[in-house]
N, C-alpha and C. Protein backbone atom coordinates (compact mmCIF):
# COMPACT_ATOMS: atom_id res chain seq x y z
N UNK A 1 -29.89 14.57 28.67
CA UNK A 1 -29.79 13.62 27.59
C UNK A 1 -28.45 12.90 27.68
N UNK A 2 -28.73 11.24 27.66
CA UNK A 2 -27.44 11.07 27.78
C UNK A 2 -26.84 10.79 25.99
N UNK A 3 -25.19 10.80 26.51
CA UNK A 3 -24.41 10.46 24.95
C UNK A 3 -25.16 9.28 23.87
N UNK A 4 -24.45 9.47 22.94
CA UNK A 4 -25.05 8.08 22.07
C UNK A 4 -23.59 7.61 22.01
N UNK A 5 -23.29 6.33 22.09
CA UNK A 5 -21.95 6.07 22.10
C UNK A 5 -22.05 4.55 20.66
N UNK A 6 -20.84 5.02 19.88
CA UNK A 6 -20.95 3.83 18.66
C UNK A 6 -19.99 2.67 19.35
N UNK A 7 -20.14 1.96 19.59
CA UNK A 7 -19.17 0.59 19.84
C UNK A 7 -19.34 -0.65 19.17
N UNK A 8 -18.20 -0.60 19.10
CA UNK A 8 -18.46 -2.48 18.21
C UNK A 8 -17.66 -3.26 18.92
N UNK A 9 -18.33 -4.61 18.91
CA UNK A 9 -17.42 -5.80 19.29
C UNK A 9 -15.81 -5.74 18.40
N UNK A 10 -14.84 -5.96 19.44
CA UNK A 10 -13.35 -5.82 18.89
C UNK A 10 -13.02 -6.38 17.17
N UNK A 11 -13.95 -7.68 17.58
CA UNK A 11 -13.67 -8.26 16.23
C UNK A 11 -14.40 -7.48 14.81
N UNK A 12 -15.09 -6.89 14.99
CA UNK A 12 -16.16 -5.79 14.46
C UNK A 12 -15.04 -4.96 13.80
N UNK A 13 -14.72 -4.09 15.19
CA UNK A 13 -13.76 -2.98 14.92
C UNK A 13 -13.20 -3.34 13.66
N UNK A 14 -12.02 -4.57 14.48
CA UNK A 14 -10.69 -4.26 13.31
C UNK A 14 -11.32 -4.40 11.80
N UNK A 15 -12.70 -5.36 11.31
CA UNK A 15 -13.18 -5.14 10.58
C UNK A 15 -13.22 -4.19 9.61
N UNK A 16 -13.57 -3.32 10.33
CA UNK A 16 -14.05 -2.04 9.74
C UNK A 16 -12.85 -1.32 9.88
N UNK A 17 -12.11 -0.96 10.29
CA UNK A 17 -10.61 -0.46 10.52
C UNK A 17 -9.84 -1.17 9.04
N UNK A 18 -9.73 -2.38 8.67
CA UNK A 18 -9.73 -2.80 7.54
C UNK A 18 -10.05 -2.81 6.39
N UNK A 19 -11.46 -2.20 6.77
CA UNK A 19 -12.02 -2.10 5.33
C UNK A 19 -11.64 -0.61 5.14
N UNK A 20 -11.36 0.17 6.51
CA UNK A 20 -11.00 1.53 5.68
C UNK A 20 -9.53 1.77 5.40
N UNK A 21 -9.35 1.11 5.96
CA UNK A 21 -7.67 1.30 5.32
C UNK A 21 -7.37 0.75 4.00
N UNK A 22 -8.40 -0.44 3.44
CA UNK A 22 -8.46 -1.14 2.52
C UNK A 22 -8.98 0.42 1.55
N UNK A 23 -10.33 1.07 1.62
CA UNK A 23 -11.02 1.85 1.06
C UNK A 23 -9.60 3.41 0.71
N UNK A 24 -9.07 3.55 1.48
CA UNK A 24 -8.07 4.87 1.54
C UNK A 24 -6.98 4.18 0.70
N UNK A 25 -6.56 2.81 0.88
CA UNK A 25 -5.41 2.35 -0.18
C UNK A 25 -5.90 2.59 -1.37
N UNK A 26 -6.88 2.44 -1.99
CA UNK A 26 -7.60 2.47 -3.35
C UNK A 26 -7.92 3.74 -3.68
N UNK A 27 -8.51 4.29 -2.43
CA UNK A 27 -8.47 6.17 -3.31
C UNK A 27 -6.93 6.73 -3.31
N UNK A 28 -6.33 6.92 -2.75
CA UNK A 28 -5.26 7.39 -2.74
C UNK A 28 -4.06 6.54 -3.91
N UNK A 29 -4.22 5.22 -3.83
CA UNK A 29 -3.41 4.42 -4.79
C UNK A 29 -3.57 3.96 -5.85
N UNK A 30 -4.51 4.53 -6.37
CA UNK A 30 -5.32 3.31 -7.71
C UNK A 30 -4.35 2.75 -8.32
N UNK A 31 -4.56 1.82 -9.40
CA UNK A 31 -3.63 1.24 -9.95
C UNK A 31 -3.49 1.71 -10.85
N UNK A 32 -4.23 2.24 -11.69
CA UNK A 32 -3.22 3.37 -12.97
C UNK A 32 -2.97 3.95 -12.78
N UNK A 33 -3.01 4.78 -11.83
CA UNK A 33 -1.99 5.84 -10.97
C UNK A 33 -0.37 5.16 -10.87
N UNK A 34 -0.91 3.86 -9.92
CA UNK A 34 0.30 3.28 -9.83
C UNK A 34 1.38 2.67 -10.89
N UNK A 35 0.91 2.59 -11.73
CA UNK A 35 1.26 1.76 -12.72
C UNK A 35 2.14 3.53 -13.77
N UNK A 36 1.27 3.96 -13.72
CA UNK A 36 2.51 4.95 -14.42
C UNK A 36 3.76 5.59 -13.69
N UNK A 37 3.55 5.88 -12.48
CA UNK A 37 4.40 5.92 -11.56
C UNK A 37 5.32 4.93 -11.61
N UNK A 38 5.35 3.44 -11.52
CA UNK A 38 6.38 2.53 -12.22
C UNK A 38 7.33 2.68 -12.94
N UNK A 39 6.42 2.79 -13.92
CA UNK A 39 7.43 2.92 -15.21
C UNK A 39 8.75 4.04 -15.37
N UNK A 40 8.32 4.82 -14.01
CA UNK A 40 9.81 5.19 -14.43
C UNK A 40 10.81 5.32 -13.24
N UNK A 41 10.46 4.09 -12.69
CA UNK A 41 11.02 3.49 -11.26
C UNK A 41 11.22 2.51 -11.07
N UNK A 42 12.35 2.27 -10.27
CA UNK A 42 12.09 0.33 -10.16
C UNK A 42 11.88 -0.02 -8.92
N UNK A 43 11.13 -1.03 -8.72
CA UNK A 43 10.59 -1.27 -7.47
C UNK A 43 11.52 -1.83 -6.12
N UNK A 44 12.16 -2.33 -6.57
CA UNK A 44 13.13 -3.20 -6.41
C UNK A 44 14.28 -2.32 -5.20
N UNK A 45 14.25 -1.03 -5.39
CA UNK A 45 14.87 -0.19 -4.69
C UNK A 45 14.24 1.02 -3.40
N UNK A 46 14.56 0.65 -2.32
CA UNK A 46 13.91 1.78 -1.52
C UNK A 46 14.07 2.90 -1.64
N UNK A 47 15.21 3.73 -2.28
CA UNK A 47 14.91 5.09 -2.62
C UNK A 47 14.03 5.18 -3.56
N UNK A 48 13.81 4.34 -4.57
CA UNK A 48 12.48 4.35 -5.46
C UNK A 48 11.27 4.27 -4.55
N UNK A 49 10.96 3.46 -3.67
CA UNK A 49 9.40 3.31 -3.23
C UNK A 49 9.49 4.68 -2.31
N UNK A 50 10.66 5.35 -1.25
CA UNK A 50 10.42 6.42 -0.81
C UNK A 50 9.41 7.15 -1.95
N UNK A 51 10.60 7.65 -3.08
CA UNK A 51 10.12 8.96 -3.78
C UNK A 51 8.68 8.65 -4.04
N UNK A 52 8.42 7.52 -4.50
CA UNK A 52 6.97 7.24 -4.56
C UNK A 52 5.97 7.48 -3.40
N UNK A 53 6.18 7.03 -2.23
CA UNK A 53 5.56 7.40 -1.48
C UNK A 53 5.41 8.74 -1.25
N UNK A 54 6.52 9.69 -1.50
CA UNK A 54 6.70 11.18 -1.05
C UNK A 54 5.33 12.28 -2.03
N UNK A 55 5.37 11.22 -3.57
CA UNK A 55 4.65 11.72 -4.34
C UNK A 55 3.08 11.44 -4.10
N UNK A 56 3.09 10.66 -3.49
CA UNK A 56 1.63 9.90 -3.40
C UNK A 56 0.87 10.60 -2.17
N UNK A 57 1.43 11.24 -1.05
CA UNK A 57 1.39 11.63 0.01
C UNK A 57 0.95 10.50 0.99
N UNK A 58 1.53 8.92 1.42
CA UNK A 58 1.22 8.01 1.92
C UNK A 58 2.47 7.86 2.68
N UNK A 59 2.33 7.04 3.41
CA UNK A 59 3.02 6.29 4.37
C UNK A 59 3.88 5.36 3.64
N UNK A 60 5.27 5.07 3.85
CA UNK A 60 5.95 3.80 3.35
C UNK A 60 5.21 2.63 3.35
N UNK A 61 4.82 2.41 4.58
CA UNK A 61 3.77 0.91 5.18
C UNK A 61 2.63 1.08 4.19
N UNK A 62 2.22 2.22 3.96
CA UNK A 62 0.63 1.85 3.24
C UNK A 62 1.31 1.53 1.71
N UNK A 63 2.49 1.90 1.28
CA UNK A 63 2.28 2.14 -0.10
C UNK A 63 3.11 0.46 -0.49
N UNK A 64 3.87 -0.26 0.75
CA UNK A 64 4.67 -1.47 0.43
C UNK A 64 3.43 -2.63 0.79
N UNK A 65 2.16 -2.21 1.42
CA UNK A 65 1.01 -2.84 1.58
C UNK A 65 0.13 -3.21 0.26
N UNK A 66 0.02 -1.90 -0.15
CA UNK A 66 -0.75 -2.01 -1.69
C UNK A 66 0.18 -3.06 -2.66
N UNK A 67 1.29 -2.25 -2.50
CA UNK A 67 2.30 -2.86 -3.69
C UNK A 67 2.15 -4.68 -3.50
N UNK A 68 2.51 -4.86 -2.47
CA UNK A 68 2.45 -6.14 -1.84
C UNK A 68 0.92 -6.63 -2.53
N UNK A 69 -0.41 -6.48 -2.17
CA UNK A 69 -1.62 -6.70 -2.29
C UNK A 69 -1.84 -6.84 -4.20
N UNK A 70 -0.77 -6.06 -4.98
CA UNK A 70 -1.02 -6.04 -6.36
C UNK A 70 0.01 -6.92 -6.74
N UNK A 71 0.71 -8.16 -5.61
CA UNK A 71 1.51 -8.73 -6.19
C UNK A 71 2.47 -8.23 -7.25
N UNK A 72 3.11 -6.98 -6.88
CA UNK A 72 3.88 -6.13 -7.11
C UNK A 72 5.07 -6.53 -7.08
N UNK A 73 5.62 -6.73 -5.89
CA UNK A 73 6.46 -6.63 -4.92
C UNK A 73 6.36 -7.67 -3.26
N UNK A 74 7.32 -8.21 -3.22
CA UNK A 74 7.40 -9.43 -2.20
C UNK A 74 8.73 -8.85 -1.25
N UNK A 75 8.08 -8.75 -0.05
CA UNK A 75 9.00 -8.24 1.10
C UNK A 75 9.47 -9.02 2.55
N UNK A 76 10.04 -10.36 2.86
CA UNK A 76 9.66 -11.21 3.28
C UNK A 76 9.86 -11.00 4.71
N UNK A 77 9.56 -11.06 5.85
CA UNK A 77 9.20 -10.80 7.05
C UNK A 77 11.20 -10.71 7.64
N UNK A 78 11.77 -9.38 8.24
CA UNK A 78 12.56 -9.96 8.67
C UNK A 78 13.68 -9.29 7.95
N UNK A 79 13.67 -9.20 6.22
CA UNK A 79 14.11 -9.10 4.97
C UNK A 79 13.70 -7.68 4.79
N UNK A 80 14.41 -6.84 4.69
CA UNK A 80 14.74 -5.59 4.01
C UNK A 80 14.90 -5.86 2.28
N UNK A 81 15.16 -7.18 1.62
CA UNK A 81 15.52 -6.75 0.50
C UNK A 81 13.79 -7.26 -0.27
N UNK A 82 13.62 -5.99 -1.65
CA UNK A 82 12.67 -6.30 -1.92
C UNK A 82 12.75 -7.26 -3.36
N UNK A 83 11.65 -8.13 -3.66
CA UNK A 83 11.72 -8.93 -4.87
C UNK A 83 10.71 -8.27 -5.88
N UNK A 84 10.76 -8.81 -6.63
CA UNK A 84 9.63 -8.42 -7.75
C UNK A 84 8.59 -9.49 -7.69
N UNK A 85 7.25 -8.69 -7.81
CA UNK A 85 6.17 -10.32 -7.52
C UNK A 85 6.15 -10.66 -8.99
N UNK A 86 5.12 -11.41 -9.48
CA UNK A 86 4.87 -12.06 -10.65
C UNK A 86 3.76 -11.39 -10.89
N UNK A 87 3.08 -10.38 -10.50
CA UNK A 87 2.12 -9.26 -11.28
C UNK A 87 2.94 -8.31 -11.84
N UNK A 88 3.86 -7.94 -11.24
CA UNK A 88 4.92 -6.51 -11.39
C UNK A 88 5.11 -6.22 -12.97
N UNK A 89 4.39 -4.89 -13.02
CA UNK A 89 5.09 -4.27 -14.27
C UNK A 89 5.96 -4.38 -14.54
N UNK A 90 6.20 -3.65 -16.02
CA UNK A 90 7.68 -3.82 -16.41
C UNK A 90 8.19 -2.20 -16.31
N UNK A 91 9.31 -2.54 -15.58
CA UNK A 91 9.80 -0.78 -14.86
C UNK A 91 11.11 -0.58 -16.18
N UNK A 92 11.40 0.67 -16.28
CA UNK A 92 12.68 1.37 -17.32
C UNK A 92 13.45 1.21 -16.36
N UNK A 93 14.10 1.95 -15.13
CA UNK A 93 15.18 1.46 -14.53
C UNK A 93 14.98 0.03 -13.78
């Protein structure tokens, strides 16, 4: 018997590679999750998005991706410093 092999056309792939990374940002990140986590952080600072990430059990990249995607937070190519988007909660520190 031979294998069954799944392949997709490349453009396929990243597709779907997208949509699950898209699907794992949302279980792992929801936004009222996120949103209380905020409030007692400010975004604005990378030892803040570490600890966040540390708590979330995610990746820096996945969690400045979401943030980014909820117009959170604006990180501009190049630029280490982060801005506040025009969705962004309102944080205590």
């Amino acid at each position: 018997m031979q294998p069954f092999l799944c392949r997709a056309v490349s453009g396929q792939l990243q597709k779907m590679e997208r949509q699950a990374q898209s699907f794992a940002s949302y279980l792992l990140m929801p936004h009222y999750i996120l949103k209380q986590m905020v409030a007692e952080r400010n975004l604005t600072k990378w030892s803040h998005l570490y600890a966040m990430q540390k708590d979330l059990g995610v990746t820096i990249s996945n969690l400045t991706t979401r943030l980014k995607q909820l117009n959170w937070i604006i990180i501009h190519p190049g630029d280490k410093t982060i801005y506040l988007g025009k969705a962004a909660p309102i944080c205590k520190k």
